[in-house]
N, C-alpha and C. Protein backbone atom coordinates (compact mmCIF):
# COMPACT_ATOMS: atom_id res chain seq x y z
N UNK A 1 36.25 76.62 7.30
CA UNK A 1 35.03 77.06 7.96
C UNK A 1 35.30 77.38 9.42
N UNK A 2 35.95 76.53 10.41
CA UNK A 2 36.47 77.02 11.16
C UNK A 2 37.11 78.19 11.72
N UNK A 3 37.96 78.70 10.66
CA UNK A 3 38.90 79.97 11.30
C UNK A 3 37.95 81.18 10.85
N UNK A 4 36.24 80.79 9.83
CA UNK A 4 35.98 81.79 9.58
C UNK A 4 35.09 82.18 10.55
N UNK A 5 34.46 80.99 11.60
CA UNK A 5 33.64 81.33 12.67
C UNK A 5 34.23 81.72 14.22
N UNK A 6 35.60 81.41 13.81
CA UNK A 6 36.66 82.15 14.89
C UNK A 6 36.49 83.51 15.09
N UNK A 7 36.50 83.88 13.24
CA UNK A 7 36.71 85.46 12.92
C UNK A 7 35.42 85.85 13.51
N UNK A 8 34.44 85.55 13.08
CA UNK A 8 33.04 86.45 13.71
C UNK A 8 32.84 85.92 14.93
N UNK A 9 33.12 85.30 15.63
CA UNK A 9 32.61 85.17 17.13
C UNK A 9 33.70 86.16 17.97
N UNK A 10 34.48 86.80 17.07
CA UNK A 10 35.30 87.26 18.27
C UNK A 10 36.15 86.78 19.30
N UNK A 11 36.40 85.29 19.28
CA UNK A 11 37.57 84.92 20.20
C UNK A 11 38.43 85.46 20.12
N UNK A 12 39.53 86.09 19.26
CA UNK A 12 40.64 86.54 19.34
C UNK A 12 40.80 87.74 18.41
N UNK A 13 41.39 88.95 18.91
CA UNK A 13 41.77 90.02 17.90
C UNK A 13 41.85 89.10 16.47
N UNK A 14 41.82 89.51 15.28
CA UNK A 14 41.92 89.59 14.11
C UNK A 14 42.98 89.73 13.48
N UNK A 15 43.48 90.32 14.53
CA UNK A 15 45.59 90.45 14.06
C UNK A 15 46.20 89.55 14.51
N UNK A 16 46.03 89.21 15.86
CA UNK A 16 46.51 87.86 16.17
C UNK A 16 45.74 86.55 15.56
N UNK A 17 44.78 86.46 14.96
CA UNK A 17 44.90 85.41 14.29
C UNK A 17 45.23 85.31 12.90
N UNK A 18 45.68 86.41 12.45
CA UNK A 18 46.58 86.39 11.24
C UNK A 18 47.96 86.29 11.48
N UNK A 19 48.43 86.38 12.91
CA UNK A 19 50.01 86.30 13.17
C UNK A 19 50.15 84.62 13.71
N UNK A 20 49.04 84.29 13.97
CA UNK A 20 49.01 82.82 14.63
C UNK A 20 49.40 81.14 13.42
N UNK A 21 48.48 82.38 12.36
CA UNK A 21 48.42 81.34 10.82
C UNK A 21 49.69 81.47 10.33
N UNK A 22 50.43 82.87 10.54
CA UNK A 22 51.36 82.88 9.53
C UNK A 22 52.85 82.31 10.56
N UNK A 23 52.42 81.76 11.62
CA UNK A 23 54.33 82.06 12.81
C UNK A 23 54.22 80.57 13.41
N UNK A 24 55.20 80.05 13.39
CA UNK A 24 55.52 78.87 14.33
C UNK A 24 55.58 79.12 15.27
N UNK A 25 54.83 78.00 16.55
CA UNK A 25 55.27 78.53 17.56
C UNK A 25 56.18 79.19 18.21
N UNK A 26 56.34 80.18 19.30
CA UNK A 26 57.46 80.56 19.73
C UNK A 26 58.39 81.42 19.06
N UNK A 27 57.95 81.88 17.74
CA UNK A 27 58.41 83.02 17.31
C UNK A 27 57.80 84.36 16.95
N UNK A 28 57.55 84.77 18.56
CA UNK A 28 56.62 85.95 17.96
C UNK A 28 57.80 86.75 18.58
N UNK A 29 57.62 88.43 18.04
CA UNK A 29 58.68 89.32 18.81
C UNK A 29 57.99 90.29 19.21
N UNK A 30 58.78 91.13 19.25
CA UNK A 30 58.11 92.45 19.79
C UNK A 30 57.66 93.52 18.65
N UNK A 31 58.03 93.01 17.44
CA UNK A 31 57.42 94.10 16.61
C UNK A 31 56.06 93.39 16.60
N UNK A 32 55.74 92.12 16.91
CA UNK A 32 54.17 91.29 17.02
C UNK A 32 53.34 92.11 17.69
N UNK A 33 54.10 92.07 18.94
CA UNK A 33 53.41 92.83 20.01
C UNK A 33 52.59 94.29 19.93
N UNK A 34 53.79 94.91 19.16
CA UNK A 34 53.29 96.53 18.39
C UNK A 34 52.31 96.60 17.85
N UNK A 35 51.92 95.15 16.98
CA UNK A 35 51.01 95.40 16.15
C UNK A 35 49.63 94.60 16.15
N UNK A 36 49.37 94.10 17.17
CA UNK A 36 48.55 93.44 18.42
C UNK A 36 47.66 94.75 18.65
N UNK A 37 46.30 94.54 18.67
CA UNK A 37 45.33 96.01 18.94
C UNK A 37 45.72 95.79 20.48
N UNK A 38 45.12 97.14 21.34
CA UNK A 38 44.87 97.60 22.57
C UNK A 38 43.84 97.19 23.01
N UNK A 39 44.14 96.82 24.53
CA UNK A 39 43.03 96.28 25.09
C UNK A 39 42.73 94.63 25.48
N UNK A 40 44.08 93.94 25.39
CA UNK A 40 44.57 92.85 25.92
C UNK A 40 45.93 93.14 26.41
N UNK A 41 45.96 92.10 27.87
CA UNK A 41 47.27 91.87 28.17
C UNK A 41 48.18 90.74 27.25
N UNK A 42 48.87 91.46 26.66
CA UNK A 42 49.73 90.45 26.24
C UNK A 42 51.04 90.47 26.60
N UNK A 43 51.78 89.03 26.81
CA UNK A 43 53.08 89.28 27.34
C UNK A 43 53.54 87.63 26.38
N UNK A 44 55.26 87.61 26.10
CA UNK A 44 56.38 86.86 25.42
C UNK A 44 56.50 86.09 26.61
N UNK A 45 56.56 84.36 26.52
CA UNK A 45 57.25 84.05 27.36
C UNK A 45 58.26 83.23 26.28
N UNK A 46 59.58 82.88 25.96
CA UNK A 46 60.05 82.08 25.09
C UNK A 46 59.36 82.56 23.67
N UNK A 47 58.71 83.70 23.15
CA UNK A 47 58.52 83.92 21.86
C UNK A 47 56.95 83.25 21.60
N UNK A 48 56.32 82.64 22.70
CA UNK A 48 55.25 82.50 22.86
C UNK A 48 54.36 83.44 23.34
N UNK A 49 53.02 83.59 22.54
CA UNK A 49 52.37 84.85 22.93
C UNK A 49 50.90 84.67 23.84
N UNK A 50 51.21 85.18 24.89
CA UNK A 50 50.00 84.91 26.31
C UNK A 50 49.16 86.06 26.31
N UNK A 51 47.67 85.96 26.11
CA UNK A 51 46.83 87.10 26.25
C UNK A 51 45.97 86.50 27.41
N UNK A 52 45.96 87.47 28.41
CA UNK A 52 45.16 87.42 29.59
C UNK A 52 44.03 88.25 29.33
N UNK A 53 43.02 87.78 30.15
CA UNK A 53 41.54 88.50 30.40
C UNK A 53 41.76 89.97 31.39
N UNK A 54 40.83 90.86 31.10
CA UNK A 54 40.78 91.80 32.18
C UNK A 54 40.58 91.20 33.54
N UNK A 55 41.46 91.50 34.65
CA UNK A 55 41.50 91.59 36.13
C UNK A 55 40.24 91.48 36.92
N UNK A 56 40.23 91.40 37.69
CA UNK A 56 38.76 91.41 38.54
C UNK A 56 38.69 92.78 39.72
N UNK A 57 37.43 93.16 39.82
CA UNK A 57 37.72 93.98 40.81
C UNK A 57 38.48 94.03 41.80
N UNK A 58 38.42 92.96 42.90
CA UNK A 58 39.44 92.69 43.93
C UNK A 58 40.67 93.08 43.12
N UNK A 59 41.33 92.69 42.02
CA UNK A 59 42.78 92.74 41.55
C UNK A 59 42.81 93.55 41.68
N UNK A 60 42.02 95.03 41.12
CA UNK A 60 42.30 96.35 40.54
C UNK A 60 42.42 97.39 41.93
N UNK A 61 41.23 97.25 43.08
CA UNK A 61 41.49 97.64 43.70
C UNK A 61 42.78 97.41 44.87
N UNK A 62 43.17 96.53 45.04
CA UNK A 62 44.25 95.91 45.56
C UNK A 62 45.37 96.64 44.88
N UNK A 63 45.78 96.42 43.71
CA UNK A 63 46.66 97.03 42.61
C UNK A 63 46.45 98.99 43.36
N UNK A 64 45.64 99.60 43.21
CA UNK A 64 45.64 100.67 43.46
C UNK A 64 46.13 101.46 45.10
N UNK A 65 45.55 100.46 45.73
CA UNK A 65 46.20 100.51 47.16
C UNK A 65 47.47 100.21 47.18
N UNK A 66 48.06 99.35 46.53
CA UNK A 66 49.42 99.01 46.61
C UNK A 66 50.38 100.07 45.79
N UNK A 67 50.22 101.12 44.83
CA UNK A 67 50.72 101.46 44.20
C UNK A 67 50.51 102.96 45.18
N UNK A 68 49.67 103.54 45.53
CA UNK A 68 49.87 104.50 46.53
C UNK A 68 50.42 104.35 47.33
N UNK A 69 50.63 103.40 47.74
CA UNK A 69 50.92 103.25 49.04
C UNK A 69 52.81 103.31 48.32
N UNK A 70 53.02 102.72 47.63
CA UNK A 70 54.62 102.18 47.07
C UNK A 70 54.84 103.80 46.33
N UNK A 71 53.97 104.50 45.63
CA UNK A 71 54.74 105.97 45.30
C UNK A 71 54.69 106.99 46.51
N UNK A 72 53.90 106.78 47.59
CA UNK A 72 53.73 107.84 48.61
C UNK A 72 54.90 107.51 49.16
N UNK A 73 55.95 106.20 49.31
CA UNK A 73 56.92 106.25 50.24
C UNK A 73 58.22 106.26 49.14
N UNK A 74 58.08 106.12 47.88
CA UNK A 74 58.99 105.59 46.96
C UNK A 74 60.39 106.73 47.21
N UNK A 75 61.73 107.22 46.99
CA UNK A 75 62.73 108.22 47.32
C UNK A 75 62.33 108.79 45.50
N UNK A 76 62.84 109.79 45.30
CA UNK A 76 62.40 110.63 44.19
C UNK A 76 63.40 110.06 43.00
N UNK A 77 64.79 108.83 43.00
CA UNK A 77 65.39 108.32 42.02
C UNK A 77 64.45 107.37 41.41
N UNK A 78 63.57 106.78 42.25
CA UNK A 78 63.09 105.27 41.76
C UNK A 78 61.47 106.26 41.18
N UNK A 79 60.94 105.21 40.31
CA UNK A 79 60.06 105.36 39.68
C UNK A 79 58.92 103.59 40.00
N UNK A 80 57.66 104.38 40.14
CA UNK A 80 56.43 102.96 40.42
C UNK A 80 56.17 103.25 39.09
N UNK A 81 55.71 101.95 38.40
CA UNK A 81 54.91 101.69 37.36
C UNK A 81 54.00 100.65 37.87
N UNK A 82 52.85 101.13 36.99
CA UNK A 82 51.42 99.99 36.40
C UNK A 82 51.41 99.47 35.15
N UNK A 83 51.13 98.73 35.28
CA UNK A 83 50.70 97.69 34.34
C UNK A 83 49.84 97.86 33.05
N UNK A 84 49.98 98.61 32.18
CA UNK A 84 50.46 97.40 31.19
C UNK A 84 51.90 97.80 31.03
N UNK A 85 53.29 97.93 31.38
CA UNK A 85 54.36 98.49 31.08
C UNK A 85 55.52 97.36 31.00
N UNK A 86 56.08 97.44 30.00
CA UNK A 86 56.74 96.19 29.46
C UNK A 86 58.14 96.03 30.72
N UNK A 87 58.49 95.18 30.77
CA UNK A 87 59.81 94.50 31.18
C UNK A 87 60.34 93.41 30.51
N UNK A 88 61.35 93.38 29.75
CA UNK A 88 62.48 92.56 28.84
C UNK A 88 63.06 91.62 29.58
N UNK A 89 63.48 90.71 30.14
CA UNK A 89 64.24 89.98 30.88
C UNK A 89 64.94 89.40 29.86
N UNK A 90 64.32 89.24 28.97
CA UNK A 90 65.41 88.47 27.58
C UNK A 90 64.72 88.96 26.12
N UNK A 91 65.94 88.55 25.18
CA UNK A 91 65.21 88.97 23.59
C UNK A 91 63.73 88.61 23.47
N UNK A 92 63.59 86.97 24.11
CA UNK A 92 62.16 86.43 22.96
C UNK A 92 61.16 86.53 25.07
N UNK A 93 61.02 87.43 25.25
CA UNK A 93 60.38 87.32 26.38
C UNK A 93 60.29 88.73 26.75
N UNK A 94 58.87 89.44 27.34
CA UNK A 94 58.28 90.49 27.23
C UNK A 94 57.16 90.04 28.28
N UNK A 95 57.63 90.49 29.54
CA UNK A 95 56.29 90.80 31.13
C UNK A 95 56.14 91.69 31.30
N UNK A 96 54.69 92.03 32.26
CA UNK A 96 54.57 93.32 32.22
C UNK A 96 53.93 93.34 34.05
N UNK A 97 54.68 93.21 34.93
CA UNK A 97 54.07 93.06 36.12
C UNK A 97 53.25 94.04 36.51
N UNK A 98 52.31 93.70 37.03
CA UNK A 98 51.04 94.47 37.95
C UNK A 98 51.98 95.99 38.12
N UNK A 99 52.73 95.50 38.96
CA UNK A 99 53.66 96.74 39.68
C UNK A 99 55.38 96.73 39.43
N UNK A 100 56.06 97.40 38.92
CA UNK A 100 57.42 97.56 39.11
C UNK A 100 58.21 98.26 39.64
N UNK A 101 58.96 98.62 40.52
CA UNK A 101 59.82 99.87 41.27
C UNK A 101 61.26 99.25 40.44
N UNK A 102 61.94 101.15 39.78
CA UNK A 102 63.44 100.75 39.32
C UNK A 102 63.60 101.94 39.16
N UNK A 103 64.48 101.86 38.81
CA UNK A 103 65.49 104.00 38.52
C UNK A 103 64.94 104.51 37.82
N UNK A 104 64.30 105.49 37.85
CA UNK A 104 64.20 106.67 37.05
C UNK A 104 64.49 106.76 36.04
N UNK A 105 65.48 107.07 36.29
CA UNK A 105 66.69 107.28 34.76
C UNK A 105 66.65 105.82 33.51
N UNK A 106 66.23 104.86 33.98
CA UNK A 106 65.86 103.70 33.48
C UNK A 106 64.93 103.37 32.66
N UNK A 107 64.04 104.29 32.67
CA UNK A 107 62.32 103.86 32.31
C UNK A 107 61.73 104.58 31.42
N UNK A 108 61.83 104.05 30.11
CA UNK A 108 61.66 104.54 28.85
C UNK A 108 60.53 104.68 28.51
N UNK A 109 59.73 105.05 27.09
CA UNK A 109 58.32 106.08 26.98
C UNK A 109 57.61 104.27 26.95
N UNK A 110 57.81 103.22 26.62
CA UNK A 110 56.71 102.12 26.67
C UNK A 110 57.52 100.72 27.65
N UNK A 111 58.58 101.01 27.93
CA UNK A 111 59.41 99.73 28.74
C UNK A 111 60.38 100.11 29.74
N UNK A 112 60.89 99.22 30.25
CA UNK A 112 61.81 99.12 31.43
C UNK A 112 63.01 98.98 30.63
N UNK A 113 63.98 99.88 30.46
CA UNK A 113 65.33 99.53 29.84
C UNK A 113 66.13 98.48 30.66
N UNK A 114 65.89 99.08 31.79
CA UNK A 114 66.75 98.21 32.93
C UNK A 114 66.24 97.02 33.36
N UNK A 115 66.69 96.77 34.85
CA UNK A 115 65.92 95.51 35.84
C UNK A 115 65.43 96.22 36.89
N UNK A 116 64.14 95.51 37.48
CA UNK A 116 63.65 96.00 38.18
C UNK A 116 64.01 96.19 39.32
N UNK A 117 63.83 96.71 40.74
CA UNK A 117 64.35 96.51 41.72
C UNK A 117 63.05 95.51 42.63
N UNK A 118 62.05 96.13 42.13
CA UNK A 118 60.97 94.99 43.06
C UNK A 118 59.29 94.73 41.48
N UNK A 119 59.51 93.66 41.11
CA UNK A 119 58.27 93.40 40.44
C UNK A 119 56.97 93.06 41.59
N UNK A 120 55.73 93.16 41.24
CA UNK A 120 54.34 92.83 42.12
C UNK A 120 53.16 92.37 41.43
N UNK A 121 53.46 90.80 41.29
CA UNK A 121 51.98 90.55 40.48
C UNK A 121 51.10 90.07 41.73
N UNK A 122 49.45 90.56 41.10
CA UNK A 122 48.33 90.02 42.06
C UNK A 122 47.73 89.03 41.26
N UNK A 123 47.67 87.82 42.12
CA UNK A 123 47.33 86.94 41.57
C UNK A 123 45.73 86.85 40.54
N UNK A 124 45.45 86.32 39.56
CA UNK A 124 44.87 86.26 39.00
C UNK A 124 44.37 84.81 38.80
N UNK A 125 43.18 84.37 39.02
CA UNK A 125 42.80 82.47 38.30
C UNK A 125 43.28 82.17 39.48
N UNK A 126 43.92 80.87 38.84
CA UNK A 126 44.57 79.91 39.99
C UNK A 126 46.43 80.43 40.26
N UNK A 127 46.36 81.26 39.89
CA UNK A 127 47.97 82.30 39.89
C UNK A 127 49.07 81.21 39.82
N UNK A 128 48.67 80.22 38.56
CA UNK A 128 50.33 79.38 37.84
C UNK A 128 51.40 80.32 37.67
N UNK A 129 50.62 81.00 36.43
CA UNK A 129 51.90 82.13 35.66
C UNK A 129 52.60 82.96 36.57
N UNK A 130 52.04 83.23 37.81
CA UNK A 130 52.63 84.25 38.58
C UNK A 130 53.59 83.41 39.68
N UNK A 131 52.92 82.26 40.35
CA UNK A 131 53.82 81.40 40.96
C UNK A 131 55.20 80.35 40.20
N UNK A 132 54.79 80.56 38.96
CA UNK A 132 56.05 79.40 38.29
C UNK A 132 56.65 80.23 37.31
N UNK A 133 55.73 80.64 36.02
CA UNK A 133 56.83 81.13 35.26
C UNK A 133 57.32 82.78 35.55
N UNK A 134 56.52 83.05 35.89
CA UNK A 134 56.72 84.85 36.40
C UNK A 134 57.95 84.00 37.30
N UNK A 135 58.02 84.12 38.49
CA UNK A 135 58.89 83.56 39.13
C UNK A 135 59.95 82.95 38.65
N UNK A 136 60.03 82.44 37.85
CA UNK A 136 61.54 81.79 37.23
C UNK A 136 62.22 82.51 36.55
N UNK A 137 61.26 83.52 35.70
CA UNK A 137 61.78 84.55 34.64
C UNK A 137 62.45 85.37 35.48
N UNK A 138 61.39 85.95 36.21
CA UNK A 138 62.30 87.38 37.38
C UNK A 138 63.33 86.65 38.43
N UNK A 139 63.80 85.79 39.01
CA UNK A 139 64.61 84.65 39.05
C UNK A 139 65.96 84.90 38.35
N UNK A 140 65.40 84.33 37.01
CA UNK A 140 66.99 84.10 36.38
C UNK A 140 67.09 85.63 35.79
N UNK A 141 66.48 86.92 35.96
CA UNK A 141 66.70 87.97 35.06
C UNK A 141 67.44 89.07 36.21
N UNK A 142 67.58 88.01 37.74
CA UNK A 142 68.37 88.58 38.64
C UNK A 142 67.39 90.20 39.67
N UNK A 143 65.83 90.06 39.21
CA UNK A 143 65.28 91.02 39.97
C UNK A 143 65.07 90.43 41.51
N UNK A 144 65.81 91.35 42.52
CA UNK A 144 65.87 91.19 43.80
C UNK A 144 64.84 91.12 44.58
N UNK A 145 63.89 91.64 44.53
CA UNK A 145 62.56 90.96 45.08
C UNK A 145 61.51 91.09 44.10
N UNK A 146 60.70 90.24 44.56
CA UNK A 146 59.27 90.07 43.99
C UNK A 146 58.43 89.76 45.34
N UNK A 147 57.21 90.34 44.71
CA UNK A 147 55.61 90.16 45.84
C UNK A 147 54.87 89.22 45.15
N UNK A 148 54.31 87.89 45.17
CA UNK A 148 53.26 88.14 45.07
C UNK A 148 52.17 88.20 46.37
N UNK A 149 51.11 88.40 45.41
CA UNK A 149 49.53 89.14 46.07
C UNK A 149 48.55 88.31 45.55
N UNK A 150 47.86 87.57 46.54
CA UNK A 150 46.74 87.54 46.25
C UNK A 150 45.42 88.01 46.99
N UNK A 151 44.49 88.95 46.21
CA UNK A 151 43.43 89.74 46.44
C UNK A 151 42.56 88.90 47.08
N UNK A 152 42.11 87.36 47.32
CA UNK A 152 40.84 86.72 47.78
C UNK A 152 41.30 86.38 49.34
N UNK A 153 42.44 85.96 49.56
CA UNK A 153 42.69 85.62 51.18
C UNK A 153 42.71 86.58 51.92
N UNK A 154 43.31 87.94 51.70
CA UNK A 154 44.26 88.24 50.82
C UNK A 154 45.64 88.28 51.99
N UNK A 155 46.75 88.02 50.82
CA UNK A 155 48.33 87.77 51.37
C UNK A 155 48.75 88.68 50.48
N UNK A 156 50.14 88.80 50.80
CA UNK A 156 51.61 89.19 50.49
C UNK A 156 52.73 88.65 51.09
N UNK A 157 53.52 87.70 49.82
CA UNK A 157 54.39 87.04 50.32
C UNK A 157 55.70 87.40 49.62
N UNK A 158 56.69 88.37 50.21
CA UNK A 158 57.81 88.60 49.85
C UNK A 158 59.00 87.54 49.76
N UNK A 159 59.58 87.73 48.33
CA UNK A 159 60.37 86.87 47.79
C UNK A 159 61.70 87.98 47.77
N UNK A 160 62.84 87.34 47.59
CA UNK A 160 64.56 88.18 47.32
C UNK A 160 65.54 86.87 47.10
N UNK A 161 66.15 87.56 46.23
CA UNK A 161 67.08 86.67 45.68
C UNK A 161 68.30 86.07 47.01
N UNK A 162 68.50 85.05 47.39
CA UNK A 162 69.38 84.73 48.21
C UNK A 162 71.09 84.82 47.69
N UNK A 163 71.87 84.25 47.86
CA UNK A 163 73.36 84.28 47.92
C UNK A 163 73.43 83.32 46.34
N UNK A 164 72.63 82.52 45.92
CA UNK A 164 72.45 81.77 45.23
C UNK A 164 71.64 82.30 44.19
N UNK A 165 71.33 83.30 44.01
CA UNK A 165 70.46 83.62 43.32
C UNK A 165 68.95 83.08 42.76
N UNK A 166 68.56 82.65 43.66
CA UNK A 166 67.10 81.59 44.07
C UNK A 166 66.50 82.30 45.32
N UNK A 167 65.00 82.86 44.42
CA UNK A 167 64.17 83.43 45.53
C UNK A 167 64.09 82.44 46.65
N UNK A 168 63.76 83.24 47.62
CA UNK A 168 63.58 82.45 49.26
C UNK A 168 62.33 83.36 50.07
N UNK A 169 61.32 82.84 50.77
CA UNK A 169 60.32 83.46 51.51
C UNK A 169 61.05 84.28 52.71
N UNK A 170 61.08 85.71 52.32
CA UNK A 170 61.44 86.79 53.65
C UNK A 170 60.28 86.96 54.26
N UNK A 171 59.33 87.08 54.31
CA UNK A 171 58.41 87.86 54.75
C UNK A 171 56.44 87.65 54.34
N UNK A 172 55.88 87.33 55.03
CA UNK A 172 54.29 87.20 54.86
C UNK A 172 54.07 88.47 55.53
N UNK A 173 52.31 88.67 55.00
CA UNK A 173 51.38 89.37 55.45
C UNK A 173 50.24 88.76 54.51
N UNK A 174 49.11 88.36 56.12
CA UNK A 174 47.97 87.55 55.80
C UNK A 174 47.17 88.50 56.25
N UNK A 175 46.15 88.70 55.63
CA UNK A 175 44.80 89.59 56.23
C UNK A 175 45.20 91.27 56.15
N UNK A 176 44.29 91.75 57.54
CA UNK A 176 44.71 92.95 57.38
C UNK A 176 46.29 93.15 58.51
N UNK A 177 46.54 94.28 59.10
CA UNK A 177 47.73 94.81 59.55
C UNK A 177 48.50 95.82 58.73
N UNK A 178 50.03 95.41 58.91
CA UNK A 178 50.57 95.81 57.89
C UNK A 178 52.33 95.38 57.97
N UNK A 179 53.26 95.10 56.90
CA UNK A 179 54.35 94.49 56.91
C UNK A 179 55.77 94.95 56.52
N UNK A 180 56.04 95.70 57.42
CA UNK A 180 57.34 96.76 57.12
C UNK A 180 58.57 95.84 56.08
N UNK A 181 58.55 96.63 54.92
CA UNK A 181 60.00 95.86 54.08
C UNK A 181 60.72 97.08 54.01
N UNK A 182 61.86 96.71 53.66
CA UNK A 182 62.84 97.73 53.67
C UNK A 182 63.56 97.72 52.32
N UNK A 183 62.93 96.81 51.45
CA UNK A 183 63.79 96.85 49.68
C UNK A 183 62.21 96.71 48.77
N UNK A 184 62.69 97.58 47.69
CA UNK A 184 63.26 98.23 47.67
C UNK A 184 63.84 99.68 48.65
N UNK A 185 62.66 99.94 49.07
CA UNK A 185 63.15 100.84 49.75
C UNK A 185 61.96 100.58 50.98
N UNK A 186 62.38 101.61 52.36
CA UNK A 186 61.32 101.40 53.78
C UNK A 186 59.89 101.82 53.24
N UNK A 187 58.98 100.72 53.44
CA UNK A 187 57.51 100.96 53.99
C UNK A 187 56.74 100.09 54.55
N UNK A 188 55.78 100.67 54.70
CA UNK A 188 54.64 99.28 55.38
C UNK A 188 53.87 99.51 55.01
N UNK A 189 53.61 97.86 54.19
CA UNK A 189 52.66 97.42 53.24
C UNK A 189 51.03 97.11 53.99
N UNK A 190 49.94 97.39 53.81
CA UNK A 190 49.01 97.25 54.12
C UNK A 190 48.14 96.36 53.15
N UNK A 191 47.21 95.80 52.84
CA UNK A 191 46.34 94.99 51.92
C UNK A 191 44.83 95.22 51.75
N UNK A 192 44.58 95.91 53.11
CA UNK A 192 43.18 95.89 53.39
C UNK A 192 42.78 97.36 53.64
């Protein structure tokens, strides 16, 4: 009786709760993912499958300023992506950051073949996933910087892999102004 008042209230696509009954944890893949309807974020962490809520205004507009701003200065090899666009860091693991900058030549019709050169999530909730596991994943998958953003203070706090390969804080921007980085490539970031 349960899973049948699941089904009509609508908590969860209908496909995913037929992939939920039939899979042990932690083994979902990417043909799961394929077959997952449109219209949730879903992302692999460890073969575990994470569906997020739609964004909030602040996110979206934030997201849009940041992405003009990152293709108006981007050099014509590298390519900006939005979100929903996959990134692989490993077999059983599938992110899809807010924002990605990477080669051109790299960036296939639904994913990132490659590594990124700069991922950009805006925080969302209480921004765990983006401060711990986003962060550990892009971390050990060797992407050289990461942003995050959060839309309510709002910040930008630039992360890059050190000598050790362990992000380290280069760079804030609190409020408005704006915060010249030079990787991936030169601009100045604005928020407001």
């Amino acid at each position: 009786m349960a899973a049948d008042a699941a089904d009509t209230l609508g908590a969860a696509p209908p496909v995913w709760l037929d992939r939920m009954r039939d899979r042990a944890p932690g083994h979902f893949t990417d043909a799961d993912l394929e077959a997952l309807p449109e219209g949730y974020g879903y992302e692999l962490v460890d073969g575990v499958l994470i569906v997020s809520p739609a964004p909030s205004k602040a996110h979206q507009q934030l997201l849009g300023r940041l992405y003009v701003q990152l293709v108006e200065a981007s050099p014509a090899e590298l390519a900006v992506m939005l979100a929903p666009f996959d990134f692989k860091p490993d077999p059983d693991s599938t992110w899809q950051p807010d924002l990605l900058v990477a080669v051109d030549a790299e960036i296939g019709e639904k994913r990132l073949e490659g590594r990124p050169l700069l991922v950009v999530e805006i925080r969302s909730g209480r921004g765990l996933k983006d401060r711990a596991l986003k962060k550990v994943a892009y971390e050990e998958a060797g992407v050289p910087t990461y942003w995050l953003v959060d839309p309510i203070e709002p910040s930008l706090t630039v992360l890059e892999l050190d000598d050790d390969g362990r992000y380290v804080e280069t760079a804030r921007l609190v409020g408005d102004g704006s915060l010249p980085v030079v990787r991936p490539f030169p601009v100045a970031v604005s928020l407001v």
